[in-house]
Protein backbone atom coordinates (compact mmCIF):
# COMPACT_ATOMS: atom_id res chain seq x y z
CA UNK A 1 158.35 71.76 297.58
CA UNK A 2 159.75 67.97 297.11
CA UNK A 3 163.25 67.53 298.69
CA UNK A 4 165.10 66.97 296.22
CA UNK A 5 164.17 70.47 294.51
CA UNK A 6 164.54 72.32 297.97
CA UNK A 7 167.60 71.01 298.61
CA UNK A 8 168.99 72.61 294.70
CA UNK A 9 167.36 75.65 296.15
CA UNK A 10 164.60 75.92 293.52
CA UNK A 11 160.26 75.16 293.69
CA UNK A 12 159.67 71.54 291.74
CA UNK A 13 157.42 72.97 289.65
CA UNK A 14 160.41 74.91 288.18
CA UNK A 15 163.19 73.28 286.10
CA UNK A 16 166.56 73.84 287.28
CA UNK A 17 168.45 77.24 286.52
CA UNK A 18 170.99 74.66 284.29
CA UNK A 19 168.75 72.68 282.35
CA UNK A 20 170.12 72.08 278.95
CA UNK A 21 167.60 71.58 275.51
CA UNK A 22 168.24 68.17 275.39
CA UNK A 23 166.78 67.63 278.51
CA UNK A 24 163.13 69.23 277.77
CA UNK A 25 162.96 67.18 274.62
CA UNK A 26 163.75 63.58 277.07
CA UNK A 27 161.06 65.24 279.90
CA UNK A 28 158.47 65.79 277.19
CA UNK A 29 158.74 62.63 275.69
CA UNK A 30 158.35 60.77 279.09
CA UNK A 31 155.77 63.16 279.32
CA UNK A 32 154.22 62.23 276.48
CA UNK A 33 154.55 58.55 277.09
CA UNK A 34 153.23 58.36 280.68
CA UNK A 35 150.25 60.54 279.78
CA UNK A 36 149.17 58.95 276.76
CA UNK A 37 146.01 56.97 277.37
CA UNK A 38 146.43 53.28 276.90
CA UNK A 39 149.99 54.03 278.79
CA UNK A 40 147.53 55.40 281.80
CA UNK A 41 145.15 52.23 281.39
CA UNK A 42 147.97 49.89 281.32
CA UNK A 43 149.36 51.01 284.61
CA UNK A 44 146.42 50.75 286.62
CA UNK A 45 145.64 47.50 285.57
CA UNK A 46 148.83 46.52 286.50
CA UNK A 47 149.25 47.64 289.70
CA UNK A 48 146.32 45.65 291.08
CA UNK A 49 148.65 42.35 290.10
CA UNK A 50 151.21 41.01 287.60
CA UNK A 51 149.27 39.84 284.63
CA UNK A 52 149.78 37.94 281.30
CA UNK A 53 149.29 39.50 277.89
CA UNK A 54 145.95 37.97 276.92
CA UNK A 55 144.30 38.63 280.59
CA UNK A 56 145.94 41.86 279.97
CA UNK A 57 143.96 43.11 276.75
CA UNK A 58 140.77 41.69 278.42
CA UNK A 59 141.30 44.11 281.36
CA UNK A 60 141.84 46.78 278.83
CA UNK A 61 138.95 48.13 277.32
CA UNK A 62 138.98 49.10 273.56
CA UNK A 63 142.85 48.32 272.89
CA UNK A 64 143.80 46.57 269.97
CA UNK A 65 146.66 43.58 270.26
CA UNK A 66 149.28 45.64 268.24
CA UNK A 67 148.64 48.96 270.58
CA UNK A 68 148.95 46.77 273.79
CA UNK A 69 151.99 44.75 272.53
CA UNK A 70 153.31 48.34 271.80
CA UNK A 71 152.50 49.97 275.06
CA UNK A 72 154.14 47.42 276.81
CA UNK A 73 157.60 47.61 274.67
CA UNK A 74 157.91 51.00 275.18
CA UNK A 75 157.08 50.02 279.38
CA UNK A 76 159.32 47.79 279.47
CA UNK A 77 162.04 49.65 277.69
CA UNK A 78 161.47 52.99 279.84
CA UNK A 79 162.08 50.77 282.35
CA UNK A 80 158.31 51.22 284.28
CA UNK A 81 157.58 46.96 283.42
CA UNK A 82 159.04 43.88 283.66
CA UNK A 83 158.14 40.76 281.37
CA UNK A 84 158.72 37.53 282.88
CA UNK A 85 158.54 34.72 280.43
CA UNK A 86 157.16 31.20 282.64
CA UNK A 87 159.38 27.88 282.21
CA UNK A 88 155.97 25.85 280.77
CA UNK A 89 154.81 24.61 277.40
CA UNK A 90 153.96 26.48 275.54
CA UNK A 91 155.92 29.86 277.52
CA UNK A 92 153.88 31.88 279.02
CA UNK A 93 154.60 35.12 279.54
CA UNK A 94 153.42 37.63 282.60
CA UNK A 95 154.09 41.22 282.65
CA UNK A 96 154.24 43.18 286.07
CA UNK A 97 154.75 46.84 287.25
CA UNK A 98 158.55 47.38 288.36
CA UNK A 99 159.84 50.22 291.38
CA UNK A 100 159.80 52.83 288.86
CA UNK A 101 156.19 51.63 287.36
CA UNK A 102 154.57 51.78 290.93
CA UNK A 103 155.91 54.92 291.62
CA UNK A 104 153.83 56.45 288.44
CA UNK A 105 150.98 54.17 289.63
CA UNK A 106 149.65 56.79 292.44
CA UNK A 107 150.28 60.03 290.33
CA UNK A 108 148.15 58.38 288.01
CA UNK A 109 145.72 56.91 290.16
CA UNK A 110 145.36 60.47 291.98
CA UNK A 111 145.07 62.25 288.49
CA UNK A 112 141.88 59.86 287.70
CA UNK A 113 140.34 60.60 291.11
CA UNK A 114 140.52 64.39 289.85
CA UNK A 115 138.88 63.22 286.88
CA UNK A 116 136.18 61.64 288.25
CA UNK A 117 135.41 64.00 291.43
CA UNK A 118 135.02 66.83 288.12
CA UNK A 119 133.88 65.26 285.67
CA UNK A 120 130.32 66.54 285.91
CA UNK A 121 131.55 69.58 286.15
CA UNK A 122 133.68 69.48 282.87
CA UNK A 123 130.50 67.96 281.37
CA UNK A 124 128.98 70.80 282.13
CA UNK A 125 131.30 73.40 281.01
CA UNK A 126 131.86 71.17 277.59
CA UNK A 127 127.52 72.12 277.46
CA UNK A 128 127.94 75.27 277.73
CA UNK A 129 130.75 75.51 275.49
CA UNK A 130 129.24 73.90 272.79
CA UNK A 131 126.10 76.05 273.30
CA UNK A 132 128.00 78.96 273.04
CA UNK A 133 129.98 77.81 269.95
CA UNK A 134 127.83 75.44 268.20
């Protein structure tokens, strides 16, 4: 139990007693934004350093310019990156991972080391599965 759900007097894994509607629509869109893929990819790249855009897509494997100009909007907006734009012809700009974006780093990082410590495992099962179902 995290503190700040003990000290409300209910588990974390529980919303509060008082949560309105509203609220579960807001927590699954952040939900939906920090989980979504290139969101995930983004992150992790950025937390080994501040980086600019084009050094940026490079790191990223398989995401398109529009996707990673998007991902990065909706970053920065939610408040999780910062874009710096350099004093230098022509501007260059750098993007970097704020407070709130190195908080979600290690989540995410720890979520991918699940991943990968099961992942034959889940290979398996997906086997199986399509054995079965195929």
């Amino acid at each position: 139990m995290n503190r700040t759900a003990s000290a409300i007097g209910h588990p974390a894994s529980e919303p509060p007693p008082d949560i309105e509607h509203r609220d579960c629509r807001m927590i699954s869109e952040i939900l939906g934004r920090i989980g979504d893929k290139w969101t995930v990819l983004v992150v992790m790249t950025l937390r080994e350093r501040p980086r600019r855009f084009n050094e940026l897509k490079r790191a990223v494997d398989g995401i398109s310019q529009q996707m990673l100009a998007r991902t990065l909007k909706a970053l920065e907006r939610d408040g999780m990156v910062s874009r710096r734009v350099q004093d230098s012809v022509p501007p260059q700009v750098e993007y970097s991972l704020t407070e709130l974006g190195t908080s979600l780093a290690e989540p995410v990082k720890q979520l991918g080391q699940w991943a990968w410590a099961h992942l034959e495992l889940i290979r398996g099962h997906r086997a199986h599965y399509d054995r079965k179902t195929g």
